[in-house]
Structures are given as C-alpha cells and as structure tokens.
C-alpha atoms as a PDB file:
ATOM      1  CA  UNK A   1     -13.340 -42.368 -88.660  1.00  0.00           C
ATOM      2  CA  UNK A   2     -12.695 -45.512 -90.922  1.00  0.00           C
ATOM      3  CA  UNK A   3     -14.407 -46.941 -93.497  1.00  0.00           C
ATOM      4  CA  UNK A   4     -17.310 -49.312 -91.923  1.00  0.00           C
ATOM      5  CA  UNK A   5     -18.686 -52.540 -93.295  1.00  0.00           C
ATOM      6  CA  UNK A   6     -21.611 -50.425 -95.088  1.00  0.00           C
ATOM      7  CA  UNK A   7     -22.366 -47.350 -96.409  1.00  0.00           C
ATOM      8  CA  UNK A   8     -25.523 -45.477 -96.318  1.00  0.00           C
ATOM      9  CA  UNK A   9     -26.761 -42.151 -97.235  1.00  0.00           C
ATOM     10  CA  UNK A  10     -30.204 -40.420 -95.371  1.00  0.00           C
ATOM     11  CA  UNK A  11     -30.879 -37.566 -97.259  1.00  0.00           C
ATOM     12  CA  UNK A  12     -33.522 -35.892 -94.381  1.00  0.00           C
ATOM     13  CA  UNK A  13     -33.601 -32.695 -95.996  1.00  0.00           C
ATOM     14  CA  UNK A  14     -36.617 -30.357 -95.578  1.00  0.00           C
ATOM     15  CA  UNK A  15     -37.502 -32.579 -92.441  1.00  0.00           C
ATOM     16  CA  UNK A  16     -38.272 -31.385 -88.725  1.00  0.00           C
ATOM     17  CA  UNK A  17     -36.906 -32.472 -85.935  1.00  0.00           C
ATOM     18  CA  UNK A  18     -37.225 -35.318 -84.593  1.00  0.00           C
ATOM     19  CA  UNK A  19     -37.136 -36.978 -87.898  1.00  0.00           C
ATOM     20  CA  UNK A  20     -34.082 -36.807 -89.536  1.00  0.00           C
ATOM     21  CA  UNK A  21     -33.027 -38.888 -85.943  1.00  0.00           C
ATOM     22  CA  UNK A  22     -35.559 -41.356 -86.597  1.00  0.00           C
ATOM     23  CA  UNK A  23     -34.984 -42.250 -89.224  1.00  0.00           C
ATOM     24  CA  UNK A  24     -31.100 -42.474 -88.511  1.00  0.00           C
ATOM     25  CA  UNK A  25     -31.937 -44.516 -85.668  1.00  0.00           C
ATOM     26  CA  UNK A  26     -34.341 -47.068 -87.931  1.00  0.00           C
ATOM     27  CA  UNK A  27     -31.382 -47.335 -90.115  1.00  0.00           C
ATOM     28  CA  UNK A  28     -29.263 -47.768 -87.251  1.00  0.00           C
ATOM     29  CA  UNK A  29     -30.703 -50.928 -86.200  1.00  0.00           C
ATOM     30  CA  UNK A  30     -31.164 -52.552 -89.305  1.00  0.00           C
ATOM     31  CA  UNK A  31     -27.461 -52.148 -90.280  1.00  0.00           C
ATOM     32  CA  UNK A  32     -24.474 -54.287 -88.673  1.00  0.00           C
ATOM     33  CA  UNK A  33     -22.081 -53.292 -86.170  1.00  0.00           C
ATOM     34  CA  UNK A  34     -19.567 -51.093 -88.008  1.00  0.00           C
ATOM     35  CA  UNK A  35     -21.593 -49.770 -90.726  1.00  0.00           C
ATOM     36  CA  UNK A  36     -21.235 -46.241 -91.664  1.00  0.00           C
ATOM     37  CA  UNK A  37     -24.371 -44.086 -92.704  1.00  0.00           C
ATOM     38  CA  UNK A  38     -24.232 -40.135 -93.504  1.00  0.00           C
ATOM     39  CA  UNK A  39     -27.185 -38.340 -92.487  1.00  0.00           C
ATOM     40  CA  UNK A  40     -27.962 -35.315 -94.784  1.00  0.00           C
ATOM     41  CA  UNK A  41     -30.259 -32.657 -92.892  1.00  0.00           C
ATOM     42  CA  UNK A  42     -31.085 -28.821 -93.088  1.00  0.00           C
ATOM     43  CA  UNK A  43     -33.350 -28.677 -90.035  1.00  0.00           C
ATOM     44  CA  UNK A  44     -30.590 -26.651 -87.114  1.00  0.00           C
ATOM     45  CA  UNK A  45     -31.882 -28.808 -84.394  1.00  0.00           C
ATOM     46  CA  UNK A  46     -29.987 -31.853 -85.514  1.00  0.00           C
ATOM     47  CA  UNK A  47     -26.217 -29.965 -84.842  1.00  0.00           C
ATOM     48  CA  UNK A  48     -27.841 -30.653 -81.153  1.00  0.00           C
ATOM     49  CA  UNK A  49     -30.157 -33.637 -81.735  1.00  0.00           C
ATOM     50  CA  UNK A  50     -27.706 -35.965 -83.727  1.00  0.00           C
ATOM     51  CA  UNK A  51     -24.479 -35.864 -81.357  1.00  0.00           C
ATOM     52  CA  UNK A  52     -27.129 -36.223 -78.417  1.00  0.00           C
ATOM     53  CA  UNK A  53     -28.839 -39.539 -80.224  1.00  0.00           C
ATOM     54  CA  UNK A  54     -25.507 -40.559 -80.740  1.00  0.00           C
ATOM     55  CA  UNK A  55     -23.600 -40.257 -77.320  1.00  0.00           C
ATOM     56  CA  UNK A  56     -27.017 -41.748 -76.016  1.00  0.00           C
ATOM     57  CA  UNK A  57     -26.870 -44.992 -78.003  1.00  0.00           C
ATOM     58  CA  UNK A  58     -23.016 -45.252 -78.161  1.00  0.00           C
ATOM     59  CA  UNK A  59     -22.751 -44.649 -81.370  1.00  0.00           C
ATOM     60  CA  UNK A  60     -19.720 -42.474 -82.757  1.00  0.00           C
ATOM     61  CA  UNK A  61     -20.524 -39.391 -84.985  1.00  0.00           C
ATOM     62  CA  UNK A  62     -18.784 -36.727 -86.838  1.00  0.00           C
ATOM     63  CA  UNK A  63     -19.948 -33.002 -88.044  1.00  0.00           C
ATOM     64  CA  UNK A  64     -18.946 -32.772 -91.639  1.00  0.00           C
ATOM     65  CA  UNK A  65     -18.439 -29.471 -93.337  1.00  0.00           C
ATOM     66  CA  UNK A  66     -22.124 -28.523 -94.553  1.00  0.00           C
ATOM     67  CA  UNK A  67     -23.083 -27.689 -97.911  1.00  0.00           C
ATOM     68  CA  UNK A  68     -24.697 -24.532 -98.441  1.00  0.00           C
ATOM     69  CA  UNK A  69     -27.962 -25.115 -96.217  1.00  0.00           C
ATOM     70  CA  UNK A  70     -27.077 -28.704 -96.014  1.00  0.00           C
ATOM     71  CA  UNK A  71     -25.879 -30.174 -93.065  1.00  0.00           C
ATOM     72  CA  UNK A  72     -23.643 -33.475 -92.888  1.00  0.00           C
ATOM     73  CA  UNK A  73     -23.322 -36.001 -90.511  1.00  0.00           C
ATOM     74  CA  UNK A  74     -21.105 -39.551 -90.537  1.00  0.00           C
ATOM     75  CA  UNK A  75     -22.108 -42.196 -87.697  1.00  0.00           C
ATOM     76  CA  UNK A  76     -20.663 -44.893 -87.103  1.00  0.00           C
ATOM     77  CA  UNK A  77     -22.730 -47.955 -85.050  1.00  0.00           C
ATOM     78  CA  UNK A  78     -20.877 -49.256 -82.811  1.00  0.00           C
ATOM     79  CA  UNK A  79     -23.587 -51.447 -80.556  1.00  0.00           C
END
C-alpha cells in the first residue's frame, strides 16, 4: 500500500463490534479519496468485520502484524 494523501489513526480499543467499523466508516467519509487511516482494535470480530466493510465499500485494507492484544488495520479509501 502507498502512502495516501492523509493519515489517520482510530484507536477502537476496548470497543465491541460493530464499532470500531463505525467509526472507520465515519472517518471514511469525511476523509478524501486516497487517504490512509489505521484502525487500532482488540475486539476479534473486526479480523472478519473490517475486510468485510472494506470489500463492501471498495475500499482497500491490509492486516498488520498485531501488538500484543492489539490488532492493526491500514485502509485505504478509494471511493
């Protein structure tokens, strides 16, 4: 994935699903095309939930190694 035209960090730790995907989708649509936003979760569900959002909305996204109970996300938006 390349660098996008902004950065963002969610840190959704110690949230249930389905909000660590809400709120990457709110910050979704109030970035530009291209921006780049890491989604920090430790809820399981979103190893399912995220990818699923994202192939849904077109949106690319890669698993990054987790830390500890931490789990790591980088999405791209692409529409």
């Amino acid at each position: 994935m390349t660098q996008g035209a902004a950065h963002k960090t969610i840190d959704a730790r110690g949230l249930n699903c389905p909000l660590p995907v809400l709120r990457l989708r709110k910050v979704l649509l109030l970035s530009p095309v291209g921006a780049e936003v890491e989604l920090l979760a430790t809820d399981r569900a979103a190893l399912k939930d995220v990818p699923a959002f994202c192939a849904a909305q077109g949106h690319e996204v890669e698993i990054l190694p987790a830390e500890g109970n931490t789990l790591r996300f980088r999405v791209v938006r692409k529409i």
